[in-house]
PDB file of N, CA and C in Angstrom:
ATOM      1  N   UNK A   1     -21.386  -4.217 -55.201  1.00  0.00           N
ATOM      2  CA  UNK A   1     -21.138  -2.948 -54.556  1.00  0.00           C
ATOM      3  C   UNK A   1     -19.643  -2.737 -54.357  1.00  0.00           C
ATOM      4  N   UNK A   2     -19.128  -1.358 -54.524  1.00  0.00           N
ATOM      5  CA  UNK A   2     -17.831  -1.075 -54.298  1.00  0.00           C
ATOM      6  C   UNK A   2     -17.760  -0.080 -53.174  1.00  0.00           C
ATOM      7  N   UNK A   3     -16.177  -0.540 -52.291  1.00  0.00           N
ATOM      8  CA  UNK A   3     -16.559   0.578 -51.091  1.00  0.00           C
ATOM      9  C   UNK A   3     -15.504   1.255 -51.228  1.00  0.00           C
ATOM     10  N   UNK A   4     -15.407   2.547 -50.892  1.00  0.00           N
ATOM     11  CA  UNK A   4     -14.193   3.283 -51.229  1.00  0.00           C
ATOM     12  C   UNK A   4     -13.820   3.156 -50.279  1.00  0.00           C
ATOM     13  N   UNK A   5     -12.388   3.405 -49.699  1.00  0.00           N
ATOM     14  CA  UNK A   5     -11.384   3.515 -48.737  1.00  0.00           C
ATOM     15  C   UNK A   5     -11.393   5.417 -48.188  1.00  0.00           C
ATOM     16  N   UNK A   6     -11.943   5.620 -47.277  1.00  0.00           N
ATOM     17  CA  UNK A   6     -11.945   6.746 -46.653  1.00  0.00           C
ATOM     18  C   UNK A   6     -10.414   7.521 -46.351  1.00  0.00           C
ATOM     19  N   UNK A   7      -9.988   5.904 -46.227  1.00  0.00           N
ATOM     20  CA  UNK A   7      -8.689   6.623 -45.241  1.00  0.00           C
ATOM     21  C   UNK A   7      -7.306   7.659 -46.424  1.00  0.00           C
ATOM     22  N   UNK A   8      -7.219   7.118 -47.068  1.00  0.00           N
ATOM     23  CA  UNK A   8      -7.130   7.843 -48.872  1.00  0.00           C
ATOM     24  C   UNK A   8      -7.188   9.559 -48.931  1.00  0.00           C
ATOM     25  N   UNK A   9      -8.072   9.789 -48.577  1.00  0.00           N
ATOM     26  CA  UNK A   9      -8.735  10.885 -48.947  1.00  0.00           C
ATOM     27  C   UNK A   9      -8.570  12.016 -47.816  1.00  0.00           C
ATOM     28  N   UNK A  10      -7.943  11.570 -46.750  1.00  0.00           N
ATOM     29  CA  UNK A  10      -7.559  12.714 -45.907  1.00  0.00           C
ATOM     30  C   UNK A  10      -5.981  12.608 -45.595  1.00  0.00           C
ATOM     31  N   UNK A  11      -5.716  14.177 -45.689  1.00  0.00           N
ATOM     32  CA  UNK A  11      -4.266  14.188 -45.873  1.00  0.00           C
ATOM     33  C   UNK A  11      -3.463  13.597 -44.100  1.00  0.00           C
ATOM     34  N   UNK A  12      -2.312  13.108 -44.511  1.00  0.00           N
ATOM     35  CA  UNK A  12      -1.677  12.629 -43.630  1.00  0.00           C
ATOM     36  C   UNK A  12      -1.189  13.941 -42.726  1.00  0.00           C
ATOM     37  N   UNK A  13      -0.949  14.139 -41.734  1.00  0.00           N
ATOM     38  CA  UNK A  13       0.356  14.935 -41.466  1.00  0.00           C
ATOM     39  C   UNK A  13       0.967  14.283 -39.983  1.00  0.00           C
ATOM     40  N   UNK A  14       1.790  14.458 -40.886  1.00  0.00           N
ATOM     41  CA  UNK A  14       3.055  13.725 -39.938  1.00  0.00           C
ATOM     42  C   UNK A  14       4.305  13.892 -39.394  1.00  0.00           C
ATOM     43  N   UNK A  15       4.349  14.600 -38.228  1.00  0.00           N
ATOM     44  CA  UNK A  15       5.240  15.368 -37.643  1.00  0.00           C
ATOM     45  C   UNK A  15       6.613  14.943 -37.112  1.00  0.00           C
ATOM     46  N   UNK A  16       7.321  15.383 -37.400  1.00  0.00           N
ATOM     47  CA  UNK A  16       8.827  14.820 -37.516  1.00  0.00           C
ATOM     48  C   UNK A  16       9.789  14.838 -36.216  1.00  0.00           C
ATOM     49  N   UNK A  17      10.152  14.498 -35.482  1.00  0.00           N
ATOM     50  CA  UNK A  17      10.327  14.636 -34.052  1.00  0.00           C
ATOM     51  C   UNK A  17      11.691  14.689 -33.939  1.00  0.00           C
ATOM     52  N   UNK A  18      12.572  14.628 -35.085  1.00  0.00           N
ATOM     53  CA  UNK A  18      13.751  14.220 -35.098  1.00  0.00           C
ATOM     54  C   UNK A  18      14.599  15.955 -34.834  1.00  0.00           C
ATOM     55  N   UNK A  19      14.049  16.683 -35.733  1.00  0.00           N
ATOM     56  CA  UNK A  19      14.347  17.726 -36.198  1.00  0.00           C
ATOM     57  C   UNK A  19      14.247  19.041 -34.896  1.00  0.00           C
ATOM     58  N   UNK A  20      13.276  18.981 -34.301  1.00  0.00           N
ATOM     59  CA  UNK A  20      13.162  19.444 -33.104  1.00  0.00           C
ATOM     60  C   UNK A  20      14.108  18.711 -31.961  1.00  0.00           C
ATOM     61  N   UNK A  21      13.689  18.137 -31.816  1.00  0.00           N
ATOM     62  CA  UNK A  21      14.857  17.492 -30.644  1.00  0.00           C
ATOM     63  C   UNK A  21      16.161  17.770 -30.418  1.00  0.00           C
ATOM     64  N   UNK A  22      16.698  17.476 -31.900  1.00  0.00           N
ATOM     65  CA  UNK A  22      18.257  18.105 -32.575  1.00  0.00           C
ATOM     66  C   UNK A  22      18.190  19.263 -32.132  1.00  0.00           C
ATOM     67  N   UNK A  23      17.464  20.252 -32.377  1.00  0.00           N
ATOM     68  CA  UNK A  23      17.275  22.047 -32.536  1.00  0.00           C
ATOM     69  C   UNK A  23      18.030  22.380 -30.992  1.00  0.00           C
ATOM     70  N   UNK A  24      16.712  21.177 -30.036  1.00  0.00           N
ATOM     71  CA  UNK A  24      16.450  21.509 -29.040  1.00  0.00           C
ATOM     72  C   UNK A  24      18.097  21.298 -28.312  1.00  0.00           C
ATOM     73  N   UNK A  25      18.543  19.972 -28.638  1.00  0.00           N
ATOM     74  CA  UNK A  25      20.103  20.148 -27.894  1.00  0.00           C
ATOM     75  C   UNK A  25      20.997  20.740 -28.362  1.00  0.00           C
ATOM     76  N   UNK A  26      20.789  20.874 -29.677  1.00  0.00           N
ATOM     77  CA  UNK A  26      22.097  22.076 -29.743  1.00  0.00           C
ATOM     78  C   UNK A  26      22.487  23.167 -29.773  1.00  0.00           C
ATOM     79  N   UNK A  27      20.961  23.612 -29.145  1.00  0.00           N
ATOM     80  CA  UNK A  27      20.577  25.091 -28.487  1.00  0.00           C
ATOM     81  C   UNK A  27      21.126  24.958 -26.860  1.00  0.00           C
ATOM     82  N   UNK A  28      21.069  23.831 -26.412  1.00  0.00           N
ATOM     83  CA  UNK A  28      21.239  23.185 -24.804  1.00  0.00           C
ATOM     84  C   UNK A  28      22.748  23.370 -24.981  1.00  0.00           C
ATOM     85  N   UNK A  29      23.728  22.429 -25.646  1.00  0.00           N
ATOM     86  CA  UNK A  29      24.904  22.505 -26.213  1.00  0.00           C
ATOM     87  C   UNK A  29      25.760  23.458 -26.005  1.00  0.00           C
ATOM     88  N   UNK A  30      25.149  24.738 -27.020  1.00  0.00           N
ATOM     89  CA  UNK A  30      25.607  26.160 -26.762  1.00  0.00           C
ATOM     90  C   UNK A  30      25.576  26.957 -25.709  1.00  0.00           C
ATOM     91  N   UNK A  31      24.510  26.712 -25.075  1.00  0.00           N
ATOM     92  CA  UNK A  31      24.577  27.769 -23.849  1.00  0.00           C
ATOM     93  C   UNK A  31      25.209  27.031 -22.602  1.00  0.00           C
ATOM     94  N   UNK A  32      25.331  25.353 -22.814  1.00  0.00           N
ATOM     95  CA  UNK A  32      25.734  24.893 -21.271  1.00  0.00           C
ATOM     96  C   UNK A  32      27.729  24.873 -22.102  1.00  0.00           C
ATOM     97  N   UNK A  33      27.804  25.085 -23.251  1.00  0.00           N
ATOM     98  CA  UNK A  33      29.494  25.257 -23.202  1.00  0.00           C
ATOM     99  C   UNK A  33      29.708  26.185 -22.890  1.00  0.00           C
ATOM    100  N   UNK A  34      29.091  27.782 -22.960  1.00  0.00           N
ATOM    101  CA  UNK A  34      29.521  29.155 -22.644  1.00  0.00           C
ATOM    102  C   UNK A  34      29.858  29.001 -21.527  1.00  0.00           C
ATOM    103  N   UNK A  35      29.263  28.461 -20.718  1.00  0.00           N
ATOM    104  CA  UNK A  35      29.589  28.234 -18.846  1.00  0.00           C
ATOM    105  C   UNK A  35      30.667  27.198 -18.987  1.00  0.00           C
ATOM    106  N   UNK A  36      31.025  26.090 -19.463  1.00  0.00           N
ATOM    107  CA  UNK A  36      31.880  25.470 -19.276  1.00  0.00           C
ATOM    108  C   UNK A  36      33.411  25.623 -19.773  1.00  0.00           C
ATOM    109  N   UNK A  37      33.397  26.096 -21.079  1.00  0.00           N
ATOM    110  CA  UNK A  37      34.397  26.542 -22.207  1.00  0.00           C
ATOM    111  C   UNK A  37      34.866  27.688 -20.910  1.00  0.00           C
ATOM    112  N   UNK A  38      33.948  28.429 -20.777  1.00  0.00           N
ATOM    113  CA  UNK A  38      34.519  29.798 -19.853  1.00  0.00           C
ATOM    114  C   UNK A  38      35.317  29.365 -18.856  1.00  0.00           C
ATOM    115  N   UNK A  39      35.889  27.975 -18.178  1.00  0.00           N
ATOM    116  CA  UNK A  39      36.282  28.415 -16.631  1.00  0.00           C
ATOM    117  C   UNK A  39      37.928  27.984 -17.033  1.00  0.00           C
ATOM    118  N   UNK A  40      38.771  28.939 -16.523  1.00  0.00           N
ATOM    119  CA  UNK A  40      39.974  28.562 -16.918  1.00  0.00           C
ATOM    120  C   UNK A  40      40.859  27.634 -16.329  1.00  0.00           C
ATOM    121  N   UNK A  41      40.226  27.757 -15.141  1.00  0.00           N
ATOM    122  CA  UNK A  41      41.093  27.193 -13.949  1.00  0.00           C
ATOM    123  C   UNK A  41      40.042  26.395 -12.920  1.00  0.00           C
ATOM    124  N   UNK A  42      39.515  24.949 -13.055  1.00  0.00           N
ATOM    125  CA  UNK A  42      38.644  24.520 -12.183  1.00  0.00           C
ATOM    126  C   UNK A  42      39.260  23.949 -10.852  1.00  0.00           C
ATOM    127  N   UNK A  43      38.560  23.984 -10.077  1.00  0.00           N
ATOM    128  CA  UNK A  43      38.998  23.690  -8.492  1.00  0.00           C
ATOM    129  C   UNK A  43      39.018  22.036  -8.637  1.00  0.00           C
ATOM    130  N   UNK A  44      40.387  21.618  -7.842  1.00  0.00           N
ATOM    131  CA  UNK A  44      40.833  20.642  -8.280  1.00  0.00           C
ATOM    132  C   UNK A  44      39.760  19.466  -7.559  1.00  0.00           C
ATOM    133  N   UNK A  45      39.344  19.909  -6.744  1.00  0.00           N
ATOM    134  CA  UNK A  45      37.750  18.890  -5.921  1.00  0.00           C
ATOM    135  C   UNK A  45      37.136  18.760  -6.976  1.00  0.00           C
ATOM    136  N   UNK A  46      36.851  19.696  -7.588  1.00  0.00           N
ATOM    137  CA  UNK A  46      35.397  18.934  -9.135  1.00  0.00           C
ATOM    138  C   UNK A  46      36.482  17.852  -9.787  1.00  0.00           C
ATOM    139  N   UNK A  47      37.696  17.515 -10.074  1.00  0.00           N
ATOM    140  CA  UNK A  47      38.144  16.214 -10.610  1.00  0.00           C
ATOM    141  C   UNK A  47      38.076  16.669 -12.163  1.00  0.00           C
ATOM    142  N   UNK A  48      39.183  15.771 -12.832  1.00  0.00           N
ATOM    143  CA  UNK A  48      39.627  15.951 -14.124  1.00  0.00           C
ATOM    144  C   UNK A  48      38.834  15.983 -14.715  1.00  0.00           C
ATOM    145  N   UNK A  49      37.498  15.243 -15.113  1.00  0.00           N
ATOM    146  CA  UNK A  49      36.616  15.009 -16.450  1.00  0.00           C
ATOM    147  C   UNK A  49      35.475  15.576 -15.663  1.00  0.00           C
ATOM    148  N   UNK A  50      35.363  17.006 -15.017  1.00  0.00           N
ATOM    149  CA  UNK A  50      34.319  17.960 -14.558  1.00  0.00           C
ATOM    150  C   UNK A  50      33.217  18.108 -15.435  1.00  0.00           C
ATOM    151  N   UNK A  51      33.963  18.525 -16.909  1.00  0.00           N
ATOM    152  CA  UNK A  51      32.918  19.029 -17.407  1.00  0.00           C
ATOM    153  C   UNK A  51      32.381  18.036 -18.203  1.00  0.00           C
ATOM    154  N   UNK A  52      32.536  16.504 -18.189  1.00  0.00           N
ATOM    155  CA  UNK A  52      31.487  15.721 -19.185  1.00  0.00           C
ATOM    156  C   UNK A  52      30.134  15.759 -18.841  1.00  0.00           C
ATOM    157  N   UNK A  53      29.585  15.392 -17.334  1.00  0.00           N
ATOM    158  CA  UNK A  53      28.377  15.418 -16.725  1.00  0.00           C
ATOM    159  C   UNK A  53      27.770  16.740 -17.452  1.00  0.00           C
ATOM    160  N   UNK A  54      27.759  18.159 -16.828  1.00  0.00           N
ATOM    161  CA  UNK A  54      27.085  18.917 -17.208  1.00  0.00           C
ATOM    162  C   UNK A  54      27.244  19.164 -19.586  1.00  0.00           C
ATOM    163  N   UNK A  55      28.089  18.602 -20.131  1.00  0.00           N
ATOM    164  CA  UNK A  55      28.078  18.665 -21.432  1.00  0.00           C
ATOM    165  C   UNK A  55      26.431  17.193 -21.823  1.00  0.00           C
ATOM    166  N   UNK A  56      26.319  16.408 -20.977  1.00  0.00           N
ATOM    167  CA  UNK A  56      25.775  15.453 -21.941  1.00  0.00           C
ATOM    168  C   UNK A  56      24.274  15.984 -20.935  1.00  0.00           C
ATOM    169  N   UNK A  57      23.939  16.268 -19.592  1.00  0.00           N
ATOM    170  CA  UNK A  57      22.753  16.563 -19.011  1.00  0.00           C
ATOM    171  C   UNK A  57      21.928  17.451 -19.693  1.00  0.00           C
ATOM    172  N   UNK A  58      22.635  18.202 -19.861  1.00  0.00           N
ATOM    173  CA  UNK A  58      21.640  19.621 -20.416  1.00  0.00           C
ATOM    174  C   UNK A  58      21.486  20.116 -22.201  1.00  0.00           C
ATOM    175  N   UNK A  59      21.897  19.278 -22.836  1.00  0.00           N
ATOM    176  CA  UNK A  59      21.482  19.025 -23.827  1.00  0.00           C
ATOM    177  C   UNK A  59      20.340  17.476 -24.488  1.00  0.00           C
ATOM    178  N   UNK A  60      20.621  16.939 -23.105  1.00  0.00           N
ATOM    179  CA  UNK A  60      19.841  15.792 -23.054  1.00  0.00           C
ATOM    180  C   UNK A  60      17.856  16.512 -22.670  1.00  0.00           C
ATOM    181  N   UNK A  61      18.376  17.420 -21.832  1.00  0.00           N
ATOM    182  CA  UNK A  61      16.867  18.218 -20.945  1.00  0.00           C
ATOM    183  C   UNK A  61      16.261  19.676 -22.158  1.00  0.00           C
ATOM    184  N   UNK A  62      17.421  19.453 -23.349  1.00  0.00           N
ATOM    185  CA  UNK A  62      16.841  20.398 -24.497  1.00  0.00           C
ATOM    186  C   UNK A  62      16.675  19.950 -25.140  1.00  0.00           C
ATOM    187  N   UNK A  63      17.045  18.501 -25.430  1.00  0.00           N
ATOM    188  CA  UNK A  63      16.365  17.234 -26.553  1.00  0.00           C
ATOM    189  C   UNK A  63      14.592  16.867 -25.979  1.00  0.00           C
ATOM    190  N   UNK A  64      14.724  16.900 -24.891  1.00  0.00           N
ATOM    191  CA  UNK A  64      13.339  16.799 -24.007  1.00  0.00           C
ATOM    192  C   UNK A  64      12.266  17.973 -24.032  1.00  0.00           C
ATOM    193  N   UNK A  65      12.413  19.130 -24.161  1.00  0.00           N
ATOM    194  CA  UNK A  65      11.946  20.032 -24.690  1.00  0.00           C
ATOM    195  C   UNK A  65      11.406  20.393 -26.124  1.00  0.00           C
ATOM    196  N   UNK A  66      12.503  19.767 -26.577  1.00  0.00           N
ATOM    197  CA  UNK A  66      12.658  19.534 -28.165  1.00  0.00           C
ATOM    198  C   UNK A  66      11.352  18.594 -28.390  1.00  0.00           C
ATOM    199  N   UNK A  67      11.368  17.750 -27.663  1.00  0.00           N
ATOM    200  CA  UNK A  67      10.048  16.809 -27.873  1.00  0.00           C
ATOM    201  C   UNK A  67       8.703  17.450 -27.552  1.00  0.00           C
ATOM    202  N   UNK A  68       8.943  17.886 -26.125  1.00  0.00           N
ATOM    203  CA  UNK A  68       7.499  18.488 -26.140  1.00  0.00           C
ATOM    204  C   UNK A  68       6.912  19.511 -27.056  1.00  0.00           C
ATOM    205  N   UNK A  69       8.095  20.610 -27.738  1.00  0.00           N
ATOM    206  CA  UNK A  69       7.727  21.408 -28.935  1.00  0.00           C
ATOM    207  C   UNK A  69       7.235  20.506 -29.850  1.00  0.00           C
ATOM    208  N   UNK A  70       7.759  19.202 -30.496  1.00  0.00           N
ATOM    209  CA  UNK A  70       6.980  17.974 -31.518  1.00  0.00           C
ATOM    210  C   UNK A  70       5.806  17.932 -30.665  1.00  0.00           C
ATOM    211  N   UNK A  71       5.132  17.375 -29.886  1.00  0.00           N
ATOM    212  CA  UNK A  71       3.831  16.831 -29.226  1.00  0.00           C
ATOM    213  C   UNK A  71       3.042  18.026 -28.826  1.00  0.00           C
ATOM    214  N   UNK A  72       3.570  19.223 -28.815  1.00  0.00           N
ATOM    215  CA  UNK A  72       2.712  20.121 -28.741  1.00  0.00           C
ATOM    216  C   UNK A  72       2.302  20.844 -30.587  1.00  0.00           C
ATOM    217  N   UNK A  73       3.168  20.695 -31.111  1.00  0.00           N
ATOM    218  CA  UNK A  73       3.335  20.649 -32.640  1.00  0.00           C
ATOM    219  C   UNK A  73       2.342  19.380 -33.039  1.00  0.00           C
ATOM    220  N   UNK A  74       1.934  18.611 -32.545  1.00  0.00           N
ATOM    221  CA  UNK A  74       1.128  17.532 -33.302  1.00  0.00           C
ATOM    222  C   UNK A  74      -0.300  18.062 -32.671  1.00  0.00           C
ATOM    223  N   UNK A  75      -0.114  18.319 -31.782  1.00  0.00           N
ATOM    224  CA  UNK A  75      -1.539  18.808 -30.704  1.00  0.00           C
ATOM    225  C   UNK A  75      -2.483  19.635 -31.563  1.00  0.00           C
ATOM    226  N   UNK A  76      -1.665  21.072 -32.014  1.00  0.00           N
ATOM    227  CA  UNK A  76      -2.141  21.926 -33.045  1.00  0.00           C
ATOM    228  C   UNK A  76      -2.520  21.722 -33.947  1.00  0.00           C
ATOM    229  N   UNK A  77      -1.921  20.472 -34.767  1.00  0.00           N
ATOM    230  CA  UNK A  77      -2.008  20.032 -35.958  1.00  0.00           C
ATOM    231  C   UNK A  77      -3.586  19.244 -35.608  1.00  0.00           C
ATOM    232  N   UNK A  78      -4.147  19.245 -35.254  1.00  0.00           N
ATOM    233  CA  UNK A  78      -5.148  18.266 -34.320  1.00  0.00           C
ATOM    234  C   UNK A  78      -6.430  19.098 -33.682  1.00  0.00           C
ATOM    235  N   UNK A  79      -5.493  20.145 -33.882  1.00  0.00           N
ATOM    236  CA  UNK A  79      -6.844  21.207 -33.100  1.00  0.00           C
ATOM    237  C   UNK A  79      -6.794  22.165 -31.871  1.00  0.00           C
ATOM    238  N   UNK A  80      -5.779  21.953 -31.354  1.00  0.00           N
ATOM    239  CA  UNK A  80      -4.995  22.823 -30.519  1.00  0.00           C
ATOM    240  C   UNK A  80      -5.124  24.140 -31.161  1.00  0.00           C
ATOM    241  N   UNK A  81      -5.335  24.943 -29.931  1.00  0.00           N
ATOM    242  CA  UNK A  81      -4.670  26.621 -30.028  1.00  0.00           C
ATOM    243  C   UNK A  81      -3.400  26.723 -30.616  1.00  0.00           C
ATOM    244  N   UNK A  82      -2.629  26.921 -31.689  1.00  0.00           N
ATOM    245  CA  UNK A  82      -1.213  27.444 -32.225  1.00  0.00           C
ATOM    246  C   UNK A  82      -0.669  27.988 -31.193  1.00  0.00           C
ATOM    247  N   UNK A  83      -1.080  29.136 -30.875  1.00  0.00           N
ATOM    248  CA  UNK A  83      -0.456  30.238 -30.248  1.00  0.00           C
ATOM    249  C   UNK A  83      -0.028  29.694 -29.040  1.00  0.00           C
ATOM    250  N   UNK A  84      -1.207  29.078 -28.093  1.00  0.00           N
ATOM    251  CA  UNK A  84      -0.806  28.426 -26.861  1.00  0.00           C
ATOM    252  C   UNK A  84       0.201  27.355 -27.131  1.00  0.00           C
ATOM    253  N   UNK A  85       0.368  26.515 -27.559  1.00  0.00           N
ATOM    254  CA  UNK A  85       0.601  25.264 -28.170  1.00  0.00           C
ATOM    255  C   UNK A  85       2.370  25.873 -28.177  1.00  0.00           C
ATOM    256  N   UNK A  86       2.506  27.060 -29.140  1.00  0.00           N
ATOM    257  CA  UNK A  86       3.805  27.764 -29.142  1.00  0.00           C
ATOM    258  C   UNK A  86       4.989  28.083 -27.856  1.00  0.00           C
ATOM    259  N   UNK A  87       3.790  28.724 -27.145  1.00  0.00           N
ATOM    260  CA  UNK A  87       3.862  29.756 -25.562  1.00  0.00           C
ATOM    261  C   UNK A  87       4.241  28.664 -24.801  1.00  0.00           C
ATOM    262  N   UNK A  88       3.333  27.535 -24.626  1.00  0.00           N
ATOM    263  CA  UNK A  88       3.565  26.486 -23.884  1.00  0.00           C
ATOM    264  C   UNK A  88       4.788  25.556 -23.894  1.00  0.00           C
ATOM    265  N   UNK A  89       5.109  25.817 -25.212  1.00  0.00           N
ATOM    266  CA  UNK A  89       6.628  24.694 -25.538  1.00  0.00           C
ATOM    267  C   UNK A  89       7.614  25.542 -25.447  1.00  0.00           C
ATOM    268  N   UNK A  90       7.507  27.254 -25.255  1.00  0.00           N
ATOM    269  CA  UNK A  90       8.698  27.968 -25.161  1.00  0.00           C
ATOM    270  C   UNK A  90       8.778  27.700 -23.766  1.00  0.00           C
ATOM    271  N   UNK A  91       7.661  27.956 -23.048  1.00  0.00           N
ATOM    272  CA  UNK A  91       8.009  28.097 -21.483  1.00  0.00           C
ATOM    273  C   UNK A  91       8.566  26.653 -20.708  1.00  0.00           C
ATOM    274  N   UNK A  92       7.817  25.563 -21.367  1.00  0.00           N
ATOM    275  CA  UNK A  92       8.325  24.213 -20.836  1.00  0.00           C
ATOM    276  C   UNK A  92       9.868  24.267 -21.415  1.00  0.00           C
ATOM    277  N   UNK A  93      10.345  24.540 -22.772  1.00  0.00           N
ATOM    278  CA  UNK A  93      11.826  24.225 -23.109  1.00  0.00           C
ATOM    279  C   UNK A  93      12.498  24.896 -22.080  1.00  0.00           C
ATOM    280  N   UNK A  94      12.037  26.474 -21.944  1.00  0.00           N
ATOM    281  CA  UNK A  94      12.932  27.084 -20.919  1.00  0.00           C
ATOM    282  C   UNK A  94      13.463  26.607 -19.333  1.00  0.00           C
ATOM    283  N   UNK A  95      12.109  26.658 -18.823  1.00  0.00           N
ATOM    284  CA  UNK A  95      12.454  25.653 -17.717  1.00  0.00           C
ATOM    285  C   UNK A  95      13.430  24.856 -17.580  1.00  0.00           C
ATOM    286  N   UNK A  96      13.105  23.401 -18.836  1.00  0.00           N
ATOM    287  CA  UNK A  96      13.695  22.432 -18.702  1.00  0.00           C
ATOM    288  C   UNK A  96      15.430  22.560 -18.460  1.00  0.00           C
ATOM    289  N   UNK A  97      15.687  23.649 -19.563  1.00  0.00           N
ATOM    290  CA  UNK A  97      17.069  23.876 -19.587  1.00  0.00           C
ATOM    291  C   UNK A  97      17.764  24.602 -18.503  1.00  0.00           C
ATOM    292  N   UNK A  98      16.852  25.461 -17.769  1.00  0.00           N
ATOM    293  CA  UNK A  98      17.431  25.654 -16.744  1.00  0.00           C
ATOM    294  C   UNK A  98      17.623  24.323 -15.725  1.00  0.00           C
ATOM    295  N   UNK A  99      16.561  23.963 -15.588  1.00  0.00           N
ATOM    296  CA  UNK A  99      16.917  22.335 -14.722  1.00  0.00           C
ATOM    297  C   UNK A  99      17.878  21.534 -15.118  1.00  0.00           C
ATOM    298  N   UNK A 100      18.137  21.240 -16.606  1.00  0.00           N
ATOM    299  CA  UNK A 100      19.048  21.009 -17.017  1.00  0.00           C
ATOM    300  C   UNK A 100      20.641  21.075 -16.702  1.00  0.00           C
ATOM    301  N   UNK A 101      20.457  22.549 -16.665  1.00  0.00           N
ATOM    302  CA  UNK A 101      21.944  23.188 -16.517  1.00  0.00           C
ATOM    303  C   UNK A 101      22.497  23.189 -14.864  1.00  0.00           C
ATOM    304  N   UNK A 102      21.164  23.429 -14.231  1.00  0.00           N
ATOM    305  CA  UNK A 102      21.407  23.562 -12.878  1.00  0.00           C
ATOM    306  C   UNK A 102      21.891  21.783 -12.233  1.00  0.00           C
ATOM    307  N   UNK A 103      21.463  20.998 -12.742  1.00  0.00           N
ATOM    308  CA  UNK A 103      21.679  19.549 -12.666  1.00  0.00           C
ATOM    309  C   UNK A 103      22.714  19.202 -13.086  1.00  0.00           C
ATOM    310  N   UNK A 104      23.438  19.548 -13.800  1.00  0.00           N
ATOM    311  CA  UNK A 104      24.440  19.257 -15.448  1.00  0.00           C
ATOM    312  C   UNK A 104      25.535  20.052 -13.968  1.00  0.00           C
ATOM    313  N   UNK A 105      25.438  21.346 -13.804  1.00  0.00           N
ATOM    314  CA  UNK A 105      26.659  22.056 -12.728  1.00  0.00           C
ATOM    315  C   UNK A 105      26.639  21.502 -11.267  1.00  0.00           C
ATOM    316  N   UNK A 106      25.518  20.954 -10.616  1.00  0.00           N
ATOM    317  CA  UNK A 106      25.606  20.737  -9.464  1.00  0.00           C
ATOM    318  C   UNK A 106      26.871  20.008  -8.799  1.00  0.00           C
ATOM    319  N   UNK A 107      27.302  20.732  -7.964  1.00  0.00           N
ATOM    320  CA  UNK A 107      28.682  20.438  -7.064  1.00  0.00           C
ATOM    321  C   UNK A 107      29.933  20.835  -8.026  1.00  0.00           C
ATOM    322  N   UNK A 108      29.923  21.541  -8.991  1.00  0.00           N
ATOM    323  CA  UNK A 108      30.589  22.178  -9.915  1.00  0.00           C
ATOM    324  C   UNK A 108      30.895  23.133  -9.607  1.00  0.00           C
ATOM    325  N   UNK A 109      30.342  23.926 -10.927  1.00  0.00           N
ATOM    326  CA  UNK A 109      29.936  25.937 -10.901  1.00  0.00           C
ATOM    327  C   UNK A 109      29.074  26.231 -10.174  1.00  0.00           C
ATOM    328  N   UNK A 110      27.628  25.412 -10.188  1.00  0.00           N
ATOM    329  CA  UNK A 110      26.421  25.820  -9.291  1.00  0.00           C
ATOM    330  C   UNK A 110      26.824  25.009  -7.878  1.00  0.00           C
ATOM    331  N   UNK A 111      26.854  26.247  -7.044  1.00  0.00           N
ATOM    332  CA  UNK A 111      27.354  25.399  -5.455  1.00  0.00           C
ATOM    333  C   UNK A 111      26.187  26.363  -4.382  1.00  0.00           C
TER     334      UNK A 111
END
């Protein structure tokens, strides 16, 4: 008797997590430099290297977003609602980046 291998015969899919994540911070990137690039003159209490904290936080909290768009992207792939699956990773990225940013400025710009 011969047994075939099942596993063969159904397609893989295999979702790439790298690519989102990236998307996700250097969408974070852009919008937390507009606030930072913008200030000409910072108050000398925030201290010389002000703006590293909020540059690496909030692209870190859109890399995190970035993920949940992958895991909600695998969800679908799986059987998930699309549409929700979509809605759900816009509204969680959004959030995040606001938390992000608001975390990233605290005792900064956001006072």
């Amino acid at each position: 008797m011969r047994q075939q291998n099942e596993s063969h015969n159904q397609p893989m899919h295999r979702v790439s997590v790298v690519k989102p994540v990236l998307v996700g911070a250097g969408i974070a990137l852009l919008v937390i430099s507009f606030f930072v690039f913008g200030v000409d003159q910072p108050h000398p209490e925030w201290g010389k290297y002000w703006m590293i904290r909020p540059l690496i936080i909030t692209p870190l909290a859109g890399a995190m977003g970035g993920a949940f768009y992958a895991l909600m992207e695998y969800q679908a792939s799986r059987g998930f609602n699309r549409t929700l699956a979509i809605l759900l990773s816009i509204v969680v990225y959004l959030v995040g980046l606001w938390l992000g940013t608001v975390l990233g400025l605290a005792g900064t710009m956001w006072d």
